[in-house]
C-alpha atoms as a PDB file:
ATOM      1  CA  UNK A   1     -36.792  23.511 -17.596  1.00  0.00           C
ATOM      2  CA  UNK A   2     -37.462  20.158 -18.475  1.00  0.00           C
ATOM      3  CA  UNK A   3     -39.732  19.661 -22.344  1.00  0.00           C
ATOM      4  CA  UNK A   4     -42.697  17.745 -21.798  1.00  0.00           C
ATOM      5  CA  UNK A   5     -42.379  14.288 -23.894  1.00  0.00           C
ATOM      6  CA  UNK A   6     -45.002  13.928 -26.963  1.00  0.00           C
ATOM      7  CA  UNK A   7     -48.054  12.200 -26.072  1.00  0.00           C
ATOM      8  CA  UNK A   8     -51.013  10.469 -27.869  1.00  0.00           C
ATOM      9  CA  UNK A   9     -54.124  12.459 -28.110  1.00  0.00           C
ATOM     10  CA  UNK A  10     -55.964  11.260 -24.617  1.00  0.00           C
ATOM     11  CA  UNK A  11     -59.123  10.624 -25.672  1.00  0.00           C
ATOM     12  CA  UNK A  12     -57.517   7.534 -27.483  1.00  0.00           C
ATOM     13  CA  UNK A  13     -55.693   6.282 -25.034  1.00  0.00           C
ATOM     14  CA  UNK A  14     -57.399   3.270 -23.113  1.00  0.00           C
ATOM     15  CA  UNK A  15     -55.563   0.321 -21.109  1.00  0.00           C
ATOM     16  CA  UNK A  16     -52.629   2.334 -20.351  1.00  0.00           C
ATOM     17  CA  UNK A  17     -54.743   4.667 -18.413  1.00  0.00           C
ATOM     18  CA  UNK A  18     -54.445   5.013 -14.586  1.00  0.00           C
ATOM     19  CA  UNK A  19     -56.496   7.240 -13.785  1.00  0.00           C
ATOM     20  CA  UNK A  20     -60.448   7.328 -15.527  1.00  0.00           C
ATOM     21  CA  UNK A  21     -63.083   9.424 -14.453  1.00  0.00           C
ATOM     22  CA  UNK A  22     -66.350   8.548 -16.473  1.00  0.00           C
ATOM     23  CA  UNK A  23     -69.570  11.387 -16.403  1.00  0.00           C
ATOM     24  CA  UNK A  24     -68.863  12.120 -12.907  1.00  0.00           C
ATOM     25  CA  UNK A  25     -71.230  14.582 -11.328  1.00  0.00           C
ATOM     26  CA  UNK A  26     -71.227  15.545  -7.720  1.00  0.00           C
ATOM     27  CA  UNK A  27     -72.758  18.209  -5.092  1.00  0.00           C
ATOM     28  CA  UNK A  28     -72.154  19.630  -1.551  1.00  0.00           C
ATOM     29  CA  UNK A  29     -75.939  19.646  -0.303  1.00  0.00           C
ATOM     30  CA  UNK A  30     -78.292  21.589  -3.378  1.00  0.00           C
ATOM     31  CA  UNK A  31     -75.060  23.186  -4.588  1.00  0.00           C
ATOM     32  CA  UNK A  32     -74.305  21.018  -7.844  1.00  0.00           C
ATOM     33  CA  UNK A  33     -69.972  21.191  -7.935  1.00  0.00           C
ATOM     34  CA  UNK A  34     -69.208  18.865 -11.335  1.00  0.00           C
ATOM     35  CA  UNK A  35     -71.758  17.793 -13.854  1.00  0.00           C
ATOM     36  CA  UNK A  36     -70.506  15.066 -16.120  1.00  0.00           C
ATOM     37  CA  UNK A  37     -66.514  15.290 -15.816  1.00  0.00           C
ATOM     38  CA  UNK A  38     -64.588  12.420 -17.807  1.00  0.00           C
ATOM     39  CA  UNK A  39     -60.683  12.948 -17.582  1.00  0.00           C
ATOM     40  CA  UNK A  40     -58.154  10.394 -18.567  1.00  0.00           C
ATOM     41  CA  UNK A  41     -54.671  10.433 -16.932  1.00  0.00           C
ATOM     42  CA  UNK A  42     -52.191   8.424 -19.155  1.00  0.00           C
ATOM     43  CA  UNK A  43     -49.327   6.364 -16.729  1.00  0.00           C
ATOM     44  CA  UNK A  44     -46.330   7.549 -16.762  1.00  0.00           C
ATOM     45  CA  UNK A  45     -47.663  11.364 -17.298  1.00  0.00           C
ATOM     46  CA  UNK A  46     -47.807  14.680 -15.988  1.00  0.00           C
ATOM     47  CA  UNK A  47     -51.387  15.815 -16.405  1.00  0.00           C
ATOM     48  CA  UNK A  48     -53.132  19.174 -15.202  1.00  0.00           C
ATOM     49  CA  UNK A  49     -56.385  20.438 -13.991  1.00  0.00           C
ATOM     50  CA  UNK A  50     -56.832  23.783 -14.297  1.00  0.00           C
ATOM     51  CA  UNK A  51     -59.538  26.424 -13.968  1.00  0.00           C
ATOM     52  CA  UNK A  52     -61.320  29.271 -11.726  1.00  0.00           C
ATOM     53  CA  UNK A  53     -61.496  29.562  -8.095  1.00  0.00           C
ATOM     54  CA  UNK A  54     -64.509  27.075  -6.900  1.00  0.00           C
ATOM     55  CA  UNK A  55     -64.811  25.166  -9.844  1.00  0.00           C
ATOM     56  CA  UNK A  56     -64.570  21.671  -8.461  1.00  0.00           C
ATOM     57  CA  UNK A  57     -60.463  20.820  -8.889  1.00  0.00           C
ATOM     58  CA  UNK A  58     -59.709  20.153  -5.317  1.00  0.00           C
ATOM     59  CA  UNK A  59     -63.194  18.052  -5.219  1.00  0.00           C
ATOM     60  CA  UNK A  60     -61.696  16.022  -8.143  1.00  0.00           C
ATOM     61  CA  UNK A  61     -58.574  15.302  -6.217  1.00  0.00           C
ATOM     62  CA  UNK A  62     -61.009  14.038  -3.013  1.00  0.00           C
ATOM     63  CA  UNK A  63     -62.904  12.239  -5.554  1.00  0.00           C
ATOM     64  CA  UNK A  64     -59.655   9.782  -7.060  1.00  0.00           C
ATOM     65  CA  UNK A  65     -58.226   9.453  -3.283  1.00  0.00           C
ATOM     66  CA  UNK A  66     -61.959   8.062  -2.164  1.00  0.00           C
ATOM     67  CA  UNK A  67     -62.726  11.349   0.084  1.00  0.00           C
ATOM     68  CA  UNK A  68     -65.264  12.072  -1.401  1.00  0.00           C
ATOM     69  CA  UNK A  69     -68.191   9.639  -3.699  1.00  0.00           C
ATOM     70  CA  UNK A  70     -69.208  10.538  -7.046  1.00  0.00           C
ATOM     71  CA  UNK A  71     -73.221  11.285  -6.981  1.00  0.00           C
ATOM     72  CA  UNK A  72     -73.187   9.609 -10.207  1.00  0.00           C
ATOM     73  CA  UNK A  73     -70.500   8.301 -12.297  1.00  0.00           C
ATOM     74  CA  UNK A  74     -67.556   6.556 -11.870  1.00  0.00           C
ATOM     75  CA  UNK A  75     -63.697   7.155 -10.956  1.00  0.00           C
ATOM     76  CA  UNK A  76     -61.080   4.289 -11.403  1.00  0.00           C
ATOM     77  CA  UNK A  77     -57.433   4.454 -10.556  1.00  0.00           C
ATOM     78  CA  UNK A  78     -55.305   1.231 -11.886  1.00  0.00           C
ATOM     79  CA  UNK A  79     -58.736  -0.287 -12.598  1.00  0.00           C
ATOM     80  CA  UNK A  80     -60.358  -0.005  -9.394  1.00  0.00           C
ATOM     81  CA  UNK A  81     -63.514   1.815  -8.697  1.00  0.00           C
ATOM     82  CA  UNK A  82     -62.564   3.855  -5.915  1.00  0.00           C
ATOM     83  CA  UNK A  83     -65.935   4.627  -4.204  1.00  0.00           C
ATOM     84  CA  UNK A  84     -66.833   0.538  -4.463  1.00  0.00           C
ATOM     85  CA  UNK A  85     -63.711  -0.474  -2.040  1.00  0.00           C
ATOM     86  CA  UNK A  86     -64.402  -0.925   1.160  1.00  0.00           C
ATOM     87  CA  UNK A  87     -62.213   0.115   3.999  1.00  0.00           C
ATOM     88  CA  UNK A  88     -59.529  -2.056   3.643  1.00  0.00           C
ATOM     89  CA  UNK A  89     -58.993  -1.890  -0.450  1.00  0.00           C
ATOM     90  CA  UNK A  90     -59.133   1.791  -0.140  1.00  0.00           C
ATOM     91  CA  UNK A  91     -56.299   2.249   2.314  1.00  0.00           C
ATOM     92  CA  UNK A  92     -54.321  -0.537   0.381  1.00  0.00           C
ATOM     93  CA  UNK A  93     -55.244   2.080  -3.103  1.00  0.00           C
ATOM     94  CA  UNK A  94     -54.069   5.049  -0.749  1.00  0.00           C
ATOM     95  CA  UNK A  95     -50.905   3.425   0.286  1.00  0.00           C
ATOM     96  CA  UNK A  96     -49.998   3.945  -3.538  1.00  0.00           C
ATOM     97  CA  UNK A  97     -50.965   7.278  -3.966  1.00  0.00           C
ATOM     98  CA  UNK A  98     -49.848  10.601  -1.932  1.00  0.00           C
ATOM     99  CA  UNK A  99     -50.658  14.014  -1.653  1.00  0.00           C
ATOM    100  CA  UNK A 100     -48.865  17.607  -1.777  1.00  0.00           C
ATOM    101  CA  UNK A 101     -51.073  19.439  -0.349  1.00  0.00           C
ATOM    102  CA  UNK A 102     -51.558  23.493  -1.129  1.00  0.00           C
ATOM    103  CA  UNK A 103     -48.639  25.390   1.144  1.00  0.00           C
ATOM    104  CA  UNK A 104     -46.520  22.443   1.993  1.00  0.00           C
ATOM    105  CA  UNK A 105     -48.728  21.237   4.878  1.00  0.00           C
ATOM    106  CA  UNK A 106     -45.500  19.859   7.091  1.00  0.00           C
ATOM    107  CA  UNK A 107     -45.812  18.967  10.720  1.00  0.00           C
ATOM    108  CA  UNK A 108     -44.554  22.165  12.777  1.00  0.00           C
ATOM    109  CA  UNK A 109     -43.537  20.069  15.662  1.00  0.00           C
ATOM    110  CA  UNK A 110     -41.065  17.518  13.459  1.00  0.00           C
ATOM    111  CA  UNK A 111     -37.851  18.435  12.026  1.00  0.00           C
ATOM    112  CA  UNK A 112     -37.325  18.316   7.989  1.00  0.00           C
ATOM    113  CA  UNK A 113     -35.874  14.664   8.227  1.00  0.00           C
ATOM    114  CA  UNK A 114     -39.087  13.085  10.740  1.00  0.00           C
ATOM    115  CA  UNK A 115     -41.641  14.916   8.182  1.00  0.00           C
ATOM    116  CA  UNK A 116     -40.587  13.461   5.239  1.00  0.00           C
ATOM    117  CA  UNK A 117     -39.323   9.770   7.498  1.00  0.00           C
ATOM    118  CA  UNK A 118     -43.297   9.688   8.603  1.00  0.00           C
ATOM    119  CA  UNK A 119     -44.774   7.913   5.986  1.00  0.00           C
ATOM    120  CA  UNK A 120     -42.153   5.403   6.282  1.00  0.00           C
ATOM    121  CA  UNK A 121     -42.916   4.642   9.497  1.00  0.00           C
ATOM    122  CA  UNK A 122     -46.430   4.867   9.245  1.00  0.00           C
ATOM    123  CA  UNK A 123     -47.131   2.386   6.837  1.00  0.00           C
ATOM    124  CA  UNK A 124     -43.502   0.469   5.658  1.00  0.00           C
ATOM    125  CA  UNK A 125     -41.949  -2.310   7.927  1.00  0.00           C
ATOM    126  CA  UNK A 126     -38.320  -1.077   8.083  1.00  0.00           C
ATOM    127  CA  UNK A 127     -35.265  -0.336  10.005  1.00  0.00           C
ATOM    128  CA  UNK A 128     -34.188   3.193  11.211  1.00  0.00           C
ATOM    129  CA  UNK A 129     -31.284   2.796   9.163  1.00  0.00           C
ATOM    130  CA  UNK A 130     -33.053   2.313   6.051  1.00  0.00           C
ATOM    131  CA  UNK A 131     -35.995   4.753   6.906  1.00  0.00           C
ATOM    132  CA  UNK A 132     -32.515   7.315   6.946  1.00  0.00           C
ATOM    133  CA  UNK A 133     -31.159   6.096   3.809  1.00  0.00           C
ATOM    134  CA  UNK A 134     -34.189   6.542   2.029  1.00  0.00           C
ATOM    135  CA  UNK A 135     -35.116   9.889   3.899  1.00  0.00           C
ATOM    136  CA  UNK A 136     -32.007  11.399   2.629  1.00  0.00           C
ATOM    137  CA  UNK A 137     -32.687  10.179  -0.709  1.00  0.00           C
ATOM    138  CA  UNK A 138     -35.393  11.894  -1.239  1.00  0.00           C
ATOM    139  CA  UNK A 139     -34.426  15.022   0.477  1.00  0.00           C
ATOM    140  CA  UNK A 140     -31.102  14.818  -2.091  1.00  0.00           C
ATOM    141  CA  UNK A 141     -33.324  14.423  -4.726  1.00  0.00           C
ATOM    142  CA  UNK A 142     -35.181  18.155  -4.027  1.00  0.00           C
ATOM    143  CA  UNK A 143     -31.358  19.443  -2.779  1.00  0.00           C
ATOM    144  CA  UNK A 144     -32.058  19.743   0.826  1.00  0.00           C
ATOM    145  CA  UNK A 145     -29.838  17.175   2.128  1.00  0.00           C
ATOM    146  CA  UNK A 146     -28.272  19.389   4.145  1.00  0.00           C
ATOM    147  CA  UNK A 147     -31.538  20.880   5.906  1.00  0.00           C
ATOM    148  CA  UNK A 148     -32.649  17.605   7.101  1.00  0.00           C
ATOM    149  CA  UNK A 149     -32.085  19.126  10.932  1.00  0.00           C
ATOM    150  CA  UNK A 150     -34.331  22.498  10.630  1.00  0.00           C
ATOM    151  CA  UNK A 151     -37.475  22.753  11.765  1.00  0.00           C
ATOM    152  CA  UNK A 152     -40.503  23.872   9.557  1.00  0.00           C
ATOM    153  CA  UNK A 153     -40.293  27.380  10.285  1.00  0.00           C
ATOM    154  CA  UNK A 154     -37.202  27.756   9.515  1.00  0.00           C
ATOM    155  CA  UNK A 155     -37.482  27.257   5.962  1.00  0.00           C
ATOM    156  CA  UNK A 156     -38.818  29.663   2.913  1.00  0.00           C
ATOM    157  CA  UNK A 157     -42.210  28.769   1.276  1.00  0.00           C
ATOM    158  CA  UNK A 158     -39.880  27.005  -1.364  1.00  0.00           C
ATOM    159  CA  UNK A 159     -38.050  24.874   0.687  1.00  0.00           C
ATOM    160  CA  UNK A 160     -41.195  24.217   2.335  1.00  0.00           C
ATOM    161  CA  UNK A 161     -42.948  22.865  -0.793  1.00  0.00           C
ATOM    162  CA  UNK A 162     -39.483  20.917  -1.820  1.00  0.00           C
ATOM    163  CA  UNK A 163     -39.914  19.263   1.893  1.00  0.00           C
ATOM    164  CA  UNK A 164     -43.158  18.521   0.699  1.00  0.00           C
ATOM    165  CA  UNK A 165     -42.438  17.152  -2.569  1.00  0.00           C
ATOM    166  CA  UNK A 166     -39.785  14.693  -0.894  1.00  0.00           C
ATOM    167  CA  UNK A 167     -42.243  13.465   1.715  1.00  0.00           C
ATOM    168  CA  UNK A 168     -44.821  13.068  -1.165  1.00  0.00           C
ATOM    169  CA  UNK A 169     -42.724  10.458  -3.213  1.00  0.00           C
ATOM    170  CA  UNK A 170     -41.105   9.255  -0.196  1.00  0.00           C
ATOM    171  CA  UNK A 171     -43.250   5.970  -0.764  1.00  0.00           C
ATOM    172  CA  UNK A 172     -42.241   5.764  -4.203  1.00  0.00           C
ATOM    173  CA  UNK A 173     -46.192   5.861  -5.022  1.00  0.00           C
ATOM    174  CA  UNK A 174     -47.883   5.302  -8.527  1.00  0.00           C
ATOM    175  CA  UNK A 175     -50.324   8.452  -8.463  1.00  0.00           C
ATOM    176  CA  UNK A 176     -48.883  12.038  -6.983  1.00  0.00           C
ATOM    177  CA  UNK A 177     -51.355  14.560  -6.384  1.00  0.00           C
ATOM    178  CA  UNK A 178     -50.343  18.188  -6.217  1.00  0.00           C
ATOM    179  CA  UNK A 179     -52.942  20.370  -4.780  1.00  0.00           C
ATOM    180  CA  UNK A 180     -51.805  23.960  -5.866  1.00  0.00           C
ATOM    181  CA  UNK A 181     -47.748  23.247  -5.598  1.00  0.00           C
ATOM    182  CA  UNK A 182     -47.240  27.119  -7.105  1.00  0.00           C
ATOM    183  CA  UNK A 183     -49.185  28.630  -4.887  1.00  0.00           C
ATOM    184  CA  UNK A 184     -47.393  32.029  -2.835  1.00  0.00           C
ATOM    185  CA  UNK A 185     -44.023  31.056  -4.877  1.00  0.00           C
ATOM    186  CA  UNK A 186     -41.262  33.756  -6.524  1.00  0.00           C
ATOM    187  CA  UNK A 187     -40.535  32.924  -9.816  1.00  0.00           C
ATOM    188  CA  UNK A 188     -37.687  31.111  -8.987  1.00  0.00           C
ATOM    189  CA  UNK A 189     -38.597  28.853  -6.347  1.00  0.00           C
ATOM    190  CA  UNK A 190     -41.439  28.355  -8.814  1.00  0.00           C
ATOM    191  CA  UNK A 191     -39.282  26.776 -11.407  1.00  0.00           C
ATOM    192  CA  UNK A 192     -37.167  24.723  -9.098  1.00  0.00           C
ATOM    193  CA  UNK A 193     -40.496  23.218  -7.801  1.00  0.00           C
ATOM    194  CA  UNK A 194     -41.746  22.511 -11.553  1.00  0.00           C
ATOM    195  CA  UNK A 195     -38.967  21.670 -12.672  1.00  0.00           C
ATOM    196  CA  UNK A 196     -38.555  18.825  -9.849  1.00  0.00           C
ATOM    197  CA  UNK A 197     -42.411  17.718 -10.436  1.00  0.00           C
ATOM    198  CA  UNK A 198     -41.422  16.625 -13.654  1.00  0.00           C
ATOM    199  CA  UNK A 199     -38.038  15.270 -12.807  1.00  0.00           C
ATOM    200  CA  UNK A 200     -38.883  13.385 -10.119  1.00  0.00           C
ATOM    201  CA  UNK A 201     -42.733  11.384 -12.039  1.00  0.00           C
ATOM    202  CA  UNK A 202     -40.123  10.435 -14.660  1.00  0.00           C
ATOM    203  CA  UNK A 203     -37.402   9.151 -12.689  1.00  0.00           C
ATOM    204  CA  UNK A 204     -39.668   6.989 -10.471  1.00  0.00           C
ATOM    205  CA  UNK A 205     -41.862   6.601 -13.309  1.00  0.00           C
ATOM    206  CA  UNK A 206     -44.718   7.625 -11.451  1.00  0.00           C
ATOM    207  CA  UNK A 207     -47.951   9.046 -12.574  1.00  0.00           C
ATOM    208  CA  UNK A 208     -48.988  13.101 -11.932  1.00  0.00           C
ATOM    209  CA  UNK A 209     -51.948  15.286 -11.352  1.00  0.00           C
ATOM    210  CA  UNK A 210     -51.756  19.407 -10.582  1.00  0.00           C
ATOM    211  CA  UNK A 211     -54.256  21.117  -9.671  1.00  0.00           C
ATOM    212  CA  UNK A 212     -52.767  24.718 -10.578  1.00  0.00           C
ATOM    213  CA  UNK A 213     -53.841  28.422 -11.289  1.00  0.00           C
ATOM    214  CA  UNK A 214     -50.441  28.596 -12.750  1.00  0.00           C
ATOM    215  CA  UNK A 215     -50.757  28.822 -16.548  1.00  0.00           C
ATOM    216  CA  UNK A 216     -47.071  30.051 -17.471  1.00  0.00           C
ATOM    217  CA  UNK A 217     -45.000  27.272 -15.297  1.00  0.00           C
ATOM    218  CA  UNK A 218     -47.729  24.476 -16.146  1.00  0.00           C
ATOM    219  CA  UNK A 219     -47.461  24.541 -19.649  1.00  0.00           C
ATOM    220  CA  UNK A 220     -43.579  23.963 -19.499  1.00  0.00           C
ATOM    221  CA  UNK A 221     -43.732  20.736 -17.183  1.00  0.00           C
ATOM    222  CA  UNK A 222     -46.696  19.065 -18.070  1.00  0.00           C
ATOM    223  CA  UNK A 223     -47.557  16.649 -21.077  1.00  0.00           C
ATOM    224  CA  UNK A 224     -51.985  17.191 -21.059  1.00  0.00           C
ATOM    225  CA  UNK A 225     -54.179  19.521 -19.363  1.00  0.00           C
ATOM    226  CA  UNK A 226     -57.639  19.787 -18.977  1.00  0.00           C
ATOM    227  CA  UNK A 227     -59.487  23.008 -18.572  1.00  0.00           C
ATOM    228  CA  UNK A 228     -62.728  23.095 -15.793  1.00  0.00           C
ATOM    229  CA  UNK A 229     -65.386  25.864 -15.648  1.00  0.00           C
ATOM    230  CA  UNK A 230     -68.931  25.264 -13.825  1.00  0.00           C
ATOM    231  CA  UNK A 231     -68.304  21.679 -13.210  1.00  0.00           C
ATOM    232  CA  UNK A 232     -67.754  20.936 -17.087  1.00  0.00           C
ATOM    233  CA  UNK A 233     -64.375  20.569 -19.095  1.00  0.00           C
ATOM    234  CA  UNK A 234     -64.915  22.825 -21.359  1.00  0.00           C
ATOM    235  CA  UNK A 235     -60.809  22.173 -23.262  1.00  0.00           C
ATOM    236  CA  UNK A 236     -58.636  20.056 -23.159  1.00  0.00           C
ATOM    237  CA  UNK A 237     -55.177  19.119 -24.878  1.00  0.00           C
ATOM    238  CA  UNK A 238     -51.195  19.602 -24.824  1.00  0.00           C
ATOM    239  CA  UNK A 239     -49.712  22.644 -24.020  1.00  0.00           C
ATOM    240  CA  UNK A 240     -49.192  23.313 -28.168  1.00  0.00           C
ATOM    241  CA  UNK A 241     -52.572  22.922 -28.446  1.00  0.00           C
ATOM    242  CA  UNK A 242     -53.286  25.288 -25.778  1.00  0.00           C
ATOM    243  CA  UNK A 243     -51.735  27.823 -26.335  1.00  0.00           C
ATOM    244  CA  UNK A 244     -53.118  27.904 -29.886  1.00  0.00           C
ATOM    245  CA  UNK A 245     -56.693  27.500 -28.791  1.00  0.00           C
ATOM    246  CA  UNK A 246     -59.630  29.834 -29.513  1.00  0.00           C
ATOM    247  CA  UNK A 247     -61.828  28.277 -27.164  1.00  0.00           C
ATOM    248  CA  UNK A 248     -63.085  31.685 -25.323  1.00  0.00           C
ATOM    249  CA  UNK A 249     -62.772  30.678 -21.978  1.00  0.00           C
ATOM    250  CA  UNK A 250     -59.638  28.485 -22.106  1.00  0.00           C
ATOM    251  CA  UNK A 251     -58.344  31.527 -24.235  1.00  0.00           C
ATOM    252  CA  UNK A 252     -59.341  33.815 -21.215  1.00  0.00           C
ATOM    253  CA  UNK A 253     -57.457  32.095 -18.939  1.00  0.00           C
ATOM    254  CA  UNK A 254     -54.500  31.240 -21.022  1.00  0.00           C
ATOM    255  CA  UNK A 255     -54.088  34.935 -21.047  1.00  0.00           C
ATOM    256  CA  UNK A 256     -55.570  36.439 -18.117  1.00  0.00           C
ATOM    257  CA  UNK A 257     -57.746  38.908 -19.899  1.00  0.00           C
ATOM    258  CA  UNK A 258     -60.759  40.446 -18.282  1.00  0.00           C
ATOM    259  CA  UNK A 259     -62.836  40.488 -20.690  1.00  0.00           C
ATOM    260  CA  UNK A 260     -64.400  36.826 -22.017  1.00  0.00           C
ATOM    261  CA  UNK A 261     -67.339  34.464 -20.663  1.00  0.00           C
ATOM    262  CA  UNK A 262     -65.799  33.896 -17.317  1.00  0.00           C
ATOM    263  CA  UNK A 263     -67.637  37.058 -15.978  1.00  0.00           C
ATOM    264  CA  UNK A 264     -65.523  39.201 -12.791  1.00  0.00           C
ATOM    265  CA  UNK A 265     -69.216  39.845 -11.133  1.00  0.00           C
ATOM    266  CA  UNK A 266     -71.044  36.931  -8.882  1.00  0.00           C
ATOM    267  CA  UNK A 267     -74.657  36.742 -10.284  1.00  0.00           C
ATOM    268  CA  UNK A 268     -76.541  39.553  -8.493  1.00  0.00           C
ATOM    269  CA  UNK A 269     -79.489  41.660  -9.237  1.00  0.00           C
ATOM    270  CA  UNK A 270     -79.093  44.671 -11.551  1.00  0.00           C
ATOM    271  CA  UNK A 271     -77.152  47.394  -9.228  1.00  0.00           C
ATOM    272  CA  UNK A 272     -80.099  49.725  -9.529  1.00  0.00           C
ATOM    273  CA  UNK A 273     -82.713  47.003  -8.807  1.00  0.00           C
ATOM    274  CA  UNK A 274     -80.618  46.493  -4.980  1.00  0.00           C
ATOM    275  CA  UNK A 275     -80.327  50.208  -4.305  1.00  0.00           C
ATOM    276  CA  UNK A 276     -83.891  50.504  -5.380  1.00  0.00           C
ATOM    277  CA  UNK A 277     -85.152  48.076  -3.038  1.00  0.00           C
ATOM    278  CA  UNK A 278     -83.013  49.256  -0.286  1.00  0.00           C
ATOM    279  CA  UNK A 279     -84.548  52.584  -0.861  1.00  0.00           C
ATOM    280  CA  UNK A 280     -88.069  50.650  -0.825  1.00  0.00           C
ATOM    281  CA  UNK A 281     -87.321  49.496   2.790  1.00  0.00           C
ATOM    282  CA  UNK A 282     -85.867  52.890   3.618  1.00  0.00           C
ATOM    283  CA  UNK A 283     -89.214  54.503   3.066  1.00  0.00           C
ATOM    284  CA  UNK A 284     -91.572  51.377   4.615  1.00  0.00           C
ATOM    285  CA  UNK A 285     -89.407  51.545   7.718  1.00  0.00           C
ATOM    286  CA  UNK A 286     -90.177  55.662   7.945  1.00  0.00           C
ATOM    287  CA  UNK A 287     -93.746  54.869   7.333  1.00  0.00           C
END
């Protein structure tokens, strides 16, 4: 597995940022999702965002590709306010980004080599015999050169994701957004796909954000990470620092334990106040 390279403390970093996300706060309806998130993704850098089950990492992601608009706040990626563009600046921004989404998300109809050659032809001028140079490129690059002709179902959840990770950098695109790349992986499909992340952002000297539940395989590939619980970021730093924390709930998730602030129960009544007031109808409905 590949070291992450040293990096300068994030919250000093400034110009060379490509990604900034200033007090953003936004909700679906009444339900508030992120209250004041500010992130700062270095260029060059393999950054994660990591934290429980609903608490607003996938949002972020729709939030930097212009999905989504910030209630309040602001997002910027190489300068650019992303929920100011209009239609045309944002697809020009998107043309320099792409997106691995969770489980690989190929096209079941297409074979390996059309999935990953779809981009290309989608938004890039060129001939067929440079949309196949570069095709097989990229599928080199993740070792599936020789799969180019299977279909989707043919391949295991890892090949599937490395299919995925070709077609994502196919463009050779500033900003690569993983959404979950771990996700339903054996441990050593899960390296290979890591390992590549990291390979691949520092051979096209391109610019990454995961959005992972994966604490063990993150912290060997990535250079910052940033910790989210009920819309806040409530840690933050390399994976040194992380691993040496005592923040309680980054420490909690570092190392799975049940025990900590991030509670196992959804707030709920007291157990005896529900069965008492299920007995309460019980006897009104006997009345």
């Amino acid at each position: 597995m590949i070291a992450p390279s040293a990096v300068q403390p994030i919250s000093r970093v400034t110009a060379e940022n490509l990604v900034e996300i200033d007090a953003v706060t936004f909700g679906y309806g009444r339900r508030p999702v992120l209250q004041g998130i500010s992130m700062r993704v270095p260029r060059g850098k393999v950054v994660a965002i990591m934290g429980g089950s609903g608490c607003g990492k996938t949002t972020l992601l729709r939030l930097i590709g212009g999905q989504l608009h910030p209630t309040s706040g602001t997002v910027r990626v190489g300068g650019q306010a992303v929920h100011e563009l209009d239609r045309d600046g944002l697809y020009a921004l998107r043309r320099r980004m792409s997106m691995q989404f969770q489980f690989g998300a190929l096209f079941t109809d297409m074979t390996v080599f059309d999935n990953v050659a779809f981009p290309l032809r989608e938004h890039a001028d060129l001939t067929e015999d440079m949309v196949r140079d570069l095709v097989l490129m990229k599928l080199e690059a993740v070792g599936l050169r020789g799969a180019h002709n299977l279909m989707p179902s043919e391949l295991s959840g890892g090949m599937a994701r490395r299919v995925a990770l070709a077609r994502a950098v196919v463009m050779d695109p500033m900003l690569v957004m993983y959404d979950e790349p771990f996700a339903g992986l054996d441990p050593i499909a899960m390296s290979v796909v890591g390992s590549l992340i990291r390979r691949l952002n520092d051979a096209l000297g391109a610019t990454s954000i995961i959005v992972t539940h994966d604490v063990v395989e993150s912290l060997q590939v990535v250079d910052y990470l940033y910790f989210v619980a009920e819309g806040r970021v409530v840690g933050e730093g390399t994976p040194d620092q992380i691993r040496a924390t005592t923040l309680p709930v980054v420490h909690q998730f570092v190392h799975g334990e049940i025990d900590g602030p991030v509670p196992f129960h959804y707030p709920a009544p007291t157990y005896d106040e529900d069965l008492g007031l299920a007995q309460a109808r019980a006897e009104a409905a006997h009345a």
